[in-house]
Each structure stands twice: as structure tokens, then as C-alpha cells.
PDB file of N, CA and C in Angstrom:
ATOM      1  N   UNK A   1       0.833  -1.184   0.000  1.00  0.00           N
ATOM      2  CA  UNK A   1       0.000   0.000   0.000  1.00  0.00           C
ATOM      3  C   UNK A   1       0.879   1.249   0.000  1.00  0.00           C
ATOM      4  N   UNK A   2       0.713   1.901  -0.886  1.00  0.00           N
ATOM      5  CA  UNK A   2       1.735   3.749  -0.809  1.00  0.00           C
ATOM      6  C   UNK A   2       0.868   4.139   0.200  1.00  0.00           C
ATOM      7  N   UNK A   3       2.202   5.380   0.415  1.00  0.00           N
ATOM      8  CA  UNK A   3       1.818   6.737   1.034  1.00  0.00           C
ATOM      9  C   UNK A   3       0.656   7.907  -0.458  1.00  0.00           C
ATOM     10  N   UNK A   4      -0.310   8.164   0.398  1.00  0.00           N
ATOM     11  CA  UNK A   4      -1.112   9.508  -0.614  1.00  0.00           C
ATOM     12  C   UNK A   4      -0.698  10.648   0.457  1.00  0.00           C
ATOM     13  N   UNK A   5      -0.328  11.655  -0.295  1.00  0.00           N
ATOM     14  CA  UNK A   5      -0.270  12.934   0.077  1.00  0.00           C
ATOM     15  C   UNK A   5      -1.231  13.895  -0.096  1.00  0.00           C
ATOM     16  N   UNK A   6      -2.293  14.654   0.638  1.00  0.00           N
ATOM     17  CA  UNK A   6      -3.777  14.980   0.259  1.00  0.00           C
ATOM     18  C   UNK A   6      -3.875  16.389   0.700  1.00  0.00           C
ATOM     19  N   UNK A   7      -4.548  17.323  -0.314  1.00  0.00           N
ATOM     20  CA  UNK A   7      -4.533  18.507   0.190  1.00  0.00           C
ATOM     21  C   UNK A   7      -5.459  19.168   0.272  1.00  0.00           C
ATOM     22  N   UNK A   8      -6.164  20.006   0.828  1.00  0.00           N
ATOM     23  CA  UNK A   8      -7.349  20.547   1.321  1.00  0.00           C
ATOM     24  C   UNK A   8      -7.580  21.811   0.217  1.00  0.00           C
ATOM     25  N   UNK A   9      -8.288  22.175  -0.529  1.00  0.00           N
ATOM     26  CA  UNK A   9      -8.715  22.753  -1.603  1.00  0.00           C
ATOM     27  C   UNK A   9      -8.589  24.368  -0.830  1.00  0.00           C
ATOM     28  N   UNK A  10      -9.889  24.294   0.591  1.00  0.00           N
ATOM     29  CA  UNK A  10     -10.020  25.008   1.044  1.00  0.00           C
ATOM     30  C   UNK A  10      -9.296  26.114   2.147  1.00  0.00           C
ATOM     31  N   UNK A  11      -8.330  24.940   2.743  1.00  0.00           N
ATOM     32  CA  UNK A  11      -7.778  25.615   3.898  1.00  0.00           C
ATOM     33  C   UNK A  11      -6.399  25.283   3.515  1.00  0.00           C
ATOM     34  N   UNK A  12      -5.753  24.197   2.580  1.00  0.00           N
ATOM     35  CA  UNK A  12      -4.257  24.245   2.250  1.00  0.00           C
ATOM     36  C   UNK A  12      -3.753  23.030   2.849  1.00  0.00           C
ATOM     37  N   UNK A  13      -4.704  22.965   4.047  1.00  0.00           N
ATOM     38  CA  UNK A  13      -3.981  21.196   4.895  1.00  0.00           C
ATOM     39  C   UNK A  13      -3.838  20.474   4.008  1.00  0.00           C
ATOM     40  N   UNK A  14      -2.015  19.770   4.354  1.00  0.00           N
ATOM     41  CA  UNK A  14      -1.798  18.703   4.423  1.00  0.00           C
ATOM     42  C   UNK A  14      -1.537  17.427   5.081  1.00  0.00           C
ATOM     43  N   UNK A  15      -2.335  16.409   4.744  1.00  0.00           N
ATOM     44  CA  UNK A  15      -1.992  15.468   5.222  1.00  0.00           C
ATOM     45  C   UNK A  15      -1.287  14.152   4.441  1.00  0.00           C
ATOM     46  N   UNK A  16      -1.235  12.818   5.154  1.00  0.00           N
ATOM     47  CA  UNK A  16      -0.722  12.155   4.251  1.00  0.00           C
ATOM     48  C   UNK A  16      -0.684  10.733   5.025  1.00  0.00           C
ATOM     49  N   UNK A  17      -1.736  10.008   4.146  1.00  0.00           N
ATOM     50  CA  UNK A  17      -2.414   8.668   4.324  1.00  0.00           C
ATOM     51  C   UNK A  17      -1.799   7.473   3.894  1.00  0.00           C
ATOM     52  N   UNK A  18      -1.718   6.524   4.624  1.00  0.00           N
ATOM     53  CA  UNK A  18      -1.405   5.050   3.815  1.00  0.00           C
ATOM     54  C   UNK A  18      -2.608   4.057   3.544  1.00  0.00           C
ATOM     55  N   UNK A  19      -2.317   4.263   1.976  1.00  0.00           N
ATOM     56  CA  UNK A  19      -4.269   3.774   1.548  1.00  0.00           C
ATOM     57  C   UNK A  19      -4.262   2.944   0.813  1.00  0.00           C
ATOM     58  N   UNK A  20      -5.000   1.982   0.687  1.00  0.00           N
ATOM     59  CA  UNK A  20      -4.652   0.844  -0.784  1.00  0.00           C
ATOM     60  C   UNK A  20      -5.455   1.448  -1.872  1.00  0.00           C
ATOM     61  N   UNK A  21      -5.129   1.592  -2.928  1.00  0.00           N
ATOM     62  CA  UNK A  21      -6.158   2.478  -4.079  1.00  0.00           C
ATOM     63  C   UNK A  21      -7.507   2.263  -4.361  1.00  0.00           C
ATOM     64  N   UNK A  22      -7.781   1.488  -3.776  1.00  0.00           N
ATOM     65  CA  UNK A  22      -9.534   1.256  -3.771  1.00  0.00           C
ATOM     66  C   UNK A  22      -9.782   2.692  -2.367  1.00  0.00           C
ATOM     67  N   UNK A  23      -9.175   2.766  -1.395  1.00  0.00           N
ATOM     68  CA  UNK A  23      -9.612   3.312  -0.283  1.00  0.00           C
ATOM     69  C   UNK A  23      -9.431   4.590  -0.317  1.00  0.00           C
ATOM     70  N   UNK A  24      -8.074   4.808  -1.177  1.00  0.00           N
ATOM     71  CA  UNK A  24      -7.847   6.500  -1.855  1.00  0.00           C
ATOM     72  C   UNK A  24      -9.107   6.926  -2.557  1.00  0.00           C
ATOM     73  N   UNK A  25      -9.533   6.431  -3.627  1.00  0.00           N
ATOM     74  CA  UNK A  25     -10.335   6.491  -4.659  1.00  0.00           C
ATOM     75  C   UNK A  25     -11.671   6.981  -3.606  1.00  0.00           C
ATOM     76  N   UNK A  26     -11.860   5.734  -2.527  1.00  0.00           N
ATOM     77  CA  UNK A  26     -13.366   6.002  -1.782  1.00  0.00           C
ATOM     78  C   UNK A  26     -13.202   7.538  -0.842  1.00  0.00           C
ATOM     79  N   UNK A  27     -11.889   8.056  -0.815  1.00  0.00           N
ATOM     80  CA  UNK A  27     -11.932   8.962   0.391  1.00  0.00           C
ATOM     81  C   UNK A  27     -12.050  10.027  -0.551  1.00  0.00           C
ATOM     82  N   UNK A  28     -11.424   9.763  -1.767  1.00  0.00           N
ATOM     83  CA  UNK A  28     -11.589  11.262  -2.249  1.00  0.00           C
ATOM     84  C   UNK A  28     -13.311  11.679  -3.262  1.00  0.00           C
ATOM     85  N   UNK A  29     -14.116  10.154  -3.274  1.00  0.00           N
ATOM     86  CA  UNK A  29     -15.446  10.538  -3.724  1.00  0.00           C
ATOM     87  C   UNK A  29     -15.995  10.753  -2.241  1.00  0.00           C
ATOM     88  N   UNK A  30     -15.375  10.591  -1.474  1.00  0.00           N
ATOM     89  CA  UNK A  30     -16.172  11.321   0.143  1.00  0.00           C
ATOM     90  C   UNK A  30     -15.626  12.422   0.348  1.00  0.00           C
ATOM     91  N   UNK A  31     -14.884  13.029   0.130  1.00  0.00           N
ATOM     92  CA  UNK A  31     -14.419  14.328   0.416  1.00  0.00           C
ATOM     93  C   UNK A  31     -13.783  14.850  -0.887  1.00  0.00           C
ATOM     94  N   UNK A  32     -14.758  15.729  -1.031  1.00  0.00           N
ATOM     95  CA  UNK A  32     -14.271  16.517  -3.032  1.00  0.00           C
ATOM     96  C   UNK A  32     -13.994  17.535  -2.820  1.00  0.00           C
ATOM     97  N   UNK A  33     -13.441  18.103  -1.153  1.00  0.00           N
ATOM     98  CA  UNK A  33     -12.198  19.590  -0.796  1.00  0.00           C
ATOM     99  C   UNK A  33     -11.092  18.998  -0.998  1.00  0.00           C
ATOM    100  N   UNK A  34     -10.846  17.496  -0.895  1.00  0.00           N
ATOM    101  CA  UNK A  34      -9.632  17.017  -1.136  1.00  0.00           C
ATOM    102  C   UNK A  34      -9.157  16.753  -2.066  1.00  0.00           C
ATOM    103  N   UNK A  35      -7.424  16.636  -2.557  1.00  0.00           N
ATOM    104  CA  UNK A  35      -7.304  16.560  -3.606  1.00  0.00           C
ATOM    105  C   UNK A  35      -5.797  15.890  -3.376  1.00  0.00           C
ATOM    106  N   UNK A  36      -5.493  15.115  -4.507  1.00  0.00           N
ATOM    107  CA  UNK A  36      -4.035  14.472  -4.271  1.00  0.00           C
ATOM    108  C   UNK A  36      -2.838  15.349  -4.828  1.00  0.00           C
ATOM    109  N   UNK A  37      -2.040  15.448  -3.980  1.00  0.00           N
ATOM    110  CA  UNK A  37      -0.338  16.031  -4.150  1.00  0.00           C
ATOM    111  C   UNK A  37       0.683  15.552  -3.655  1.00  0.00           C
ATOM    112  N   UNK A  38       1.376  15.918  -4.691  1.00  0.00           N
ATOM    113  CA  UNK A  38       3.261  15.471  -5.224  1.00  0.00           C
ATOM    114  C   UNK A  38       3.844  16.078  -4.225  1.00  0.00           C
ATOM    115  N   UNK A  39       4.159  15.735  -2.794  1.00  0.00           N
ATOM    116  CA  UNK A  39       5.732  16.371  -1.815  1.00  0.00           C
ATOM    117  C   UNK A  39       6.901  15.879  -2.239  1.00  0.00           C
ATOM    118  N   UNK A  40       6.862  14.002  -1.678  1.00  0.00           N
ATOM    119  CA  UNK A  40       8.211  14.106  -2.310  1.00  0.00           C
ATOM    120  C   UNK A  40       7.987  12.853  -2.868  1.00  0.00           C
ATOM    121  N   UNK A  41       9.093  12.720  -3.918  1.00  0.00           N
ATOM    122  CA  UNK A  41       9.027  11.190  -4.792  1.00  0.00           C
ATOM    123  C   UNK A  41       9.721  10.089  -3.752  1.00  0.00           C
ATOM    124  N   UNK A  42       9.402   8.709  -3.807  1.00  0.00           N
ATOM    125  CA  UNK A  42       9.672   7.726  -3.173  1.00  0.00           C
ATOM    126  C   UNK A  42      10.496   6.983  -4.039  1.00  0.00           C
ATOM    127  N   UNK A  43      11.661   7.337  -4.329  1.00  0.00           N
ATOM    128  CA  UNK A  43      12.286   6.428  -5.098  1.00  0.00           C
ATOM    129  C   UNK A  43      13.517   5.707  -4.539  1.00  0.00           C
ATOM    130  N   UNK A  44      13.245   4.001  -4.611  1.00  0.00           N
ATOM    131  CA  UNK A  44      14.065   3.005  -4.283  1.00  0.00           C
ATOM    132  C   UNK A  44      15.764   2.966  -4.722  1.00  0.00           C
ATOM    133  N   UNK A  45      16.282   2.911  -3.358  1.00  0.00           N
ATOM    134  CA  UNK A  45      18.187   3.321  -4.033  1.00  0.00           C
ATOM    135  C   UNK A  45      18.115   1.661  -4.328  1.00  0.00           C
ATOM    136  N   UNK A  46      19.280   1.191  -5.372  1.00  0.00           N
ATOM    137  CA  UNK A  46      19.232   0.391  -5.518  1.00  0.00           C
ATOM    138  C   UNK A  46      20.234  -0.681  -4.677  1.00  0.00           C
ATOM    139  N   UNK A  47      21.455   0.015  -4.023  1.00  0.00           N
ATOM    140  CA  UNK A  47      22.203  -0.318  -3.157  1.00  0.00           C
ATOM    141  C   UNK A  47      21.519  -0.826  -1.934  1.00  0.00           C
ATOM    142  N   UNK A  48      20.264  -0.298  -1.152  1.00  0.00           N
ATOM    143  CA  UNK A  48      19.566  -0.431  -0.409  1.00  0.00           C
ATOM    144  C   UNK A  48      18.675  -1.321  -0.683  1.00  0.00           C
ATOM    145  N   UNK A  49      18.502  -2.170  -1.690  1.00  0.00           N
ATOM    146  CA  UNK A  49      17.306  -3.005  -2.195  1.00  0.00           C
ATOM    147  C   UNK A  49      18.297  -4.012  -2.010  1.00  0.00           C
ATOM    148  N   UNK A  50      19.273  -3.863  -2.434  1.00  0.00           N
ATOM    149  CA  UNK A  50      20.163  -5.174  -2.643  1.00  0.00           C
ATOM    150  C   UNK A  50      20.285  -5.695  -4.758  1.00  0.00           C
ATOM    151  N   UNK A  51      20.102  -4.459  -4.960  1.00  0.00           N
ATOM    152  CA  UNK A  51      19.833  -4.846  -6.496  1.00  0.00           C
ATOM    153  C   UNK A  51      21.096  -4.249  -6.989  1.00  0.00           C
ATOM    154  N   UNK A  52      22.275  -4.346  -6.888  1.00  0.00           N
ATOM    155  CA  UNK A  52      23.572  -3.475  -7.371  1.00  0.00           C
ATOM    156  C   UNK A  52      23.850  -4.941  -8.039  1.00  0.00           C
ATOM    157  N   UNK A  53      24.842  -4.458  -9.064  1.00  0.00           N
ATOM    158  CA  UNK A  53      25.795  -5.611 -10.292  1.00  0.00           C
ATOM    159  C   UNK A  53      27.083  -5.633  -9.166  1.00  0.00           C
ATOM    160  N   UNK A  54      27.053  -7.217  -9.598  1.00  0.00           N
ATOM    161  CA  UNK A  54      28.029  -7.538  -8.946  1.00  0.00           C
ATOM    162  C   UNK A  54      29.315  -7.515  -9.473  1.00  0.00           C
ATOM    163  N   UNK A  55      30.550  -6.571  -8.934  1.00  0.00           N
ATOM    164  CA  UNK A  55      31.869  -6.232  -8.937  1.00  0.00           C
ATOM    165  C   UNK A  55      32.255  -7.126 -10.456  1.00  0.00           C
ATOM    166  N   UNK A  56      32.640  -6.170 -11.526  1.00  0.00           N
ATOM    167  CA  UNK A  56      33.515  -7.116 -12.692  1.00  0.00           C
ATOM    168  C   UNK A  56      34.492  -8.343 -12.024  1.00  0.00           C
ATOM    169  N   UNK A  57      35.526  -7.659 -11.528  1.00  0.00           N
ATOM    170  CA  UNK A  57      36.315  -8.949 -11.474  1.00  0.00           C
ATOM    171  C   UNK A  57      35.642 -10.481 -10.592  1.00  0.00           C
ATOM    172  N   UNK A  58      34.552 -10.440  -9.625  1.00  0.00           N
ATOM    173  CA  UNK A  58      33.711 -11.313  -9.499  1.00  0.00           C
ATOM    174  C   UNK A  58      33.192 -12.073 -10.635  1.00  0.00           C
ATOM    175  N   UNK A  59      32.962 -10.984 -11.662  1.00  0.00           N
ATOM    176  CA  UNK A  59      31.885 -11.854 -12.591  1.00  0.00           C
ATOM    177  C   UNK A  59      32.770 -12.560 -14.001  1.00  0.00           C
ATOM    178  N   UNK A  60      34.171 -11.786 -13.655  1.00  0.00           N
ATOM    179  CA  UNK A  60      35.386 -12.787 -14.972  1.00  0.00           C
ATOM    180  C   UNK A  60      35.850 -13.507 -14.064  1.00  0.00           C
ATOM    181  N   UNK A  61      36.361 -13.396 -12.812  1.00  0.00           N
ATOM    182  CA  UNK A  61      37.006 -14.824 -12.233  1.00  0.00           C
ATOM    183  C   UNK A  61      36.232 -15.507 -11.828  1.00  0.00           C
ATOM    184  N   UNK A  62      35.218 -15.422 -11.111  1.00  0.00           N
ATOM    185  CA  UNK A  62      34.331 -16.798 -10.624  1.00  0.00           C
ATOM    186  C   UNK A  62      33.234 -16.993 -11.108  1.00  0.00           C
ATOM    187  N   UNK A  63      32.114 -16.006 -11.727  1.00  0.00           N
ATOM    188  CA  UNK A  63      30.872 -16.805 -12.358  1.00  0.00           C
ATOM    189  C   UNK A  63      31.368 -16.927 -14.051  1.00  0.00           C
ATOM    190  N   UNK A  64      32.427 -16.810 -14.524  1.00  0.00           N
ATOM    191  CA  UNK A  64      32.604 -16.992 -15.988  1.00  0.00           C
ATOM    192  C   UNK A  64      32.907 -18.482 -15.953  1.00  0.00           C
ATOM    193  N   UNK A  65      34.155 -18.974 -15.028  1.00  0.00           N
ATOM    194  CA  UNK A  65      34.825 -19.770 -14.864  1.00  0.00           C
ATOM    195  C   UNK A  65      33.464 -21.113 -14.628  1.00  0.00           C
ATOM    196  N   UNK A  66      32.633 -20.759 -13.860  1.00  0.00           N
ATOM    197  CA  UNK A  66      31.504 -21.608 -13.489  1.00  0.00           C
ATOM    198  C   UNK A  66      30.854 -21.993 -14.387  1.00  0.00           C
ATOM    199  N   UNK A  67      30.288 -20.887 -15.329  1.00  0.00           N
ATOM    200  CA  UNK A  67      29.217 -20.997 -16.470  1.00  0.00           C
ATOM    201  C   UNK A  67      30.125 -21.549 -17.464  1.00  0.00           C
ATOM    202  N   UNK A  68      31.381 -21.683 -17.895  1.00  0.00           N
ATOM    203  CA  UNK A  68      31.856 -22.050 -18.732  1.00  0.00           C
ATOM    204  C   UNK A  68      32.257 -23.890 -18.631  1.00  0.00           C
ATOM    205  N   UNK A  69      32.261 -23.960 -17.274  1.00  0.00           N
ATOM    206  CA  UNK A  69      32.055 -25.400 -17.305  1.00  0.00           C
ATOM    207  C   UNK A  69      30.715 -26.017 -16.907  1.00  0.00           C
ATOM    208  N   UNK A  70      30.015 -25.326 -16.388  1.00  0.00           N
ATOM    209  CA  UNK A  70      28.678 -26.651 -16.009  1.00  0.00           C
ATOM    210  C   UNK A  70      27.331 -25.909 -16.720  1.00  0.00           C
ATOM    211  N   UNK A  71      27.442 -24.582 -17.735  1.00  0.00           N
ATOM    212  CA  UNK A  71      26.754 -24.456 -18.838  1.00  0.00           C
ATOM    213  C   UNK A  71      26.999 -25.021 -20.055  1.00  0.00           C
ATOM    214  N   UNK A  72      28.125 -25.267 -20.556  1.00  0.00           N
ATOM    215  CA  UNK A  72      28.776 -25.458 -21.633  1.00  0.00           C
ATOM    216  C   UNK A  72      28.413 -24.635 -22.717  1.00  0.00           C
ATOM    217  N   UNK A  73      28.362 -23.386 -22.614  1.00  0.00           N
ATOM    218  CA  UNK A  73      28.004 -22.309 -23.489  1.00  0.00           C
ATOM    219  C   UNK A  73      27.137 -21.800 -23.402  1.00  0.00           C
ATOM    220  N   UNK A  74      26.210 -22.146 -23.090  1.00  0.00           N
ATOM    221  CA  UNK A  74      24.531 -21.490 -23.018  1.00  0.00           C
ATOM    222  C   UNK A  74      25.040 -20.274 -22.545  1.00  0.00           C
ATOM    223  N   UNK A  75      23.545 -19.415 -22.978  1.00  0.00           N
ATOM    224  CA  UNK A  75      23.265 -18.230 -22.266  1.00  0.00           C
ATOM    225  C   UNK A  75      22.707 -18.413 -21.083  1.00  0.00           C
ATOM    226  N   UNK A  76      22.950 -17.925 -19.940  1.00  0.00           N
ATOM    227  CA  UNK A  76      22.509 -17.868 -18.691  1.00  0.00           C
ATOM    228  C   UNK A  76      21.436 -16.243 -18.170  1.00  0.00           C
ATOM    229  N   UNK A  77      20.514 -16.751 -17.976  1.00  0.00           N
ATOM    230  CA  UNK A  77      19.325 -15.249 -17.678  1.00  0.00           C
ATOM    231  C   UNK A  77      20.160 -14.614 -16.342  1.00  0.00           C
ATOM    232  N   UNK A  78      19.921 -13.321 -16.360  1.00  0.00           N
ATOM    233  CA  UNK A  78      20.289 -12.794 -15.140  1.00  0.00           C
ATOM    234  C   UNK A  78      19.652 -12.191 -14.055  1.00  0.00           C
ATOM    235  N   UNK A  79      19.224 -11.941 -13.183  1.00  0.00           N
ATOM    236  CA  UNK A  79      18.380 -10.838 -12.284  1.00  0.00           C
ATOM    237  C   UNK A  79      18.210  -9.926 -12.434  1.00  0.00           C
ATOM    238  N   UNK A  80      18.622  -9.126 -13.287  1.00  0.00           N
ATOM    239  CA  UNK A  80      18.194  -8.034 -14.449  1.00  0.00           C
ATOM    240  C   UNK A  80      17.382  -8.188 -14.908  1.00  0.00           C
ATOM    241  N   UNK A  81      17.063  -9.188 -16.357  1.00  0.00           N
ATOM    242  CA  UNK A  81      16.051  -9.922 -16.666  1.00  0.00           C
ATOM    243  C   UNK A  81      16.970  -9.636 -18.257  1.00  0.00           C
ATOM    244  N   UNK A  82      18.278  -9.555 -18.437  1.00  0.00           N
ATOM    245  CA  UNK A  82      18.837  -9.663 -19.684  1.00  0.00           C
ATOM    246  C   UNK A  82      19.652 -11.237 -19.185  1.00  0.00           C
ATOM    247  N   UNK A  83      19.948 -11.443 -20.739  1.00  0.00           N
ATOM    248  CA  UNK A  83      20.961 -12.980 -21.088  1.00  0.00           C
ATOM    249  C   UNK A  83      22.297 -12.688 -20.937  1.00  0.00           C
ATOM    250  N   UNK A  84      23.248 -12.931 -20.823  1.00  0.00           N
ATOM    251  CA  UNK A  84      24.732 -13.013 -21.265  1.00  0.00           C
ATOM    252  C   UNK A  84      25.383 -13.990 -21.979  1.00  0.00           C
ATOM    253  N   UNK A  85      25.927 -13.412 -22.663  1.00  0.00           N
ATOM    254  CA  UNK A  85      26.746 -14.840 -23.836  1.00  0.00           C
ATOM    255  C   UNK A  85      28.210 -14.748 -23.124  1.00  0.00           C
ATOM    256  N   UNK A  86      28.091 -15.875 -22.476  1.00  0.00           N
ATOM    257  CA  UNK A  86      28.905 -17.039 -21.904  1.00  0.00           C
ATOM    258  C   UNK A  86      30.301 -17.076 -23.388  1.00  0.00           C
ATOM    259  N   UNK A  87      31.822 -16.663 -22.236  1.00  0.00           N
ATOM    260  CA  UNK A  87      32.531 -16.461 -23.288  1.00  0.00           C
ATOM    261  C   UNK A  87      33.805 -17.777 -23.082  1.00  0.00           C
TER     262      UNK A  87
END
């Protein structure tokens, strides 16, 4: 469920709700002084997710060395969601 950030037409209040979008949708056909607004963007670091590429020389000395013997060439998918051609 996000954060909505909601602002009062009339008086300027802000507040800021954690709503599942069915419940946003119902609060704002119950209250039409309210209105939705942009403070700040929520954007995911990727270091903090755990989603960073792993170090080159990791990926020529030990997963090349791996895929090159118990793939025998294949392309291998990655957690990215791209292929690599296995050298």
C-alpha cells in the first residue's frame, strides 16, 4: 500500500495517508475539498534493495569460470532480466 499525500482545496492542509487504491479512490469521492499532491518522490536506491551488479572482477574470475564449465556455453538469464553470452 503507498503513502497519498492529500490537500485541502479550502484551507491548504496537508496530510498524508497510507491507503490501498480502492480506499484513496473512496476517500476522495467522500471528500471533493480534497485533492491528491506530489511532496516528495519515493524512489528506491538500488544499493539499499540489494539490487547493485556484482563487482567485474567477481563476474570474470568466478561466475565466468563456473558458467563455462557446467553451462557449456549457453546463455545464462540474469536478475536483471537480460541474457549473457557465456565467453
Amino acid at each position: 500500500m503507498p503513502n497519498y499525500d492529500f490537500k485541502n482545496k479550502v484551507t491548504g492542509e496537508i496530510v498524508e495517508k497510507f491507503l490501498t487504491i480502492a480506499a484513496m479512490e473512496q476517500f476522495l469521492t467522500e471528500n471533493p475539498d480534497w485533492e491528491i499532491t506530489f511532496l516528495k518522490m519515493q524512489v528506491g536506491d538500488p544499493v539499499v534493495l540489494g539490487v547493485q551488479r556484482p563487482p567485474s572482477d567477481f563476474t570474470n574470475y568466478v561466475l565466468k569460470p563456473i558458467e563455462k564449465r557446467y553451462n557449456h556455453g549457453k546463455q545464462r538469464e540474469t536478475r536483471f532480466g537480460r541474457k549473457i553470452q557465456n565467453v
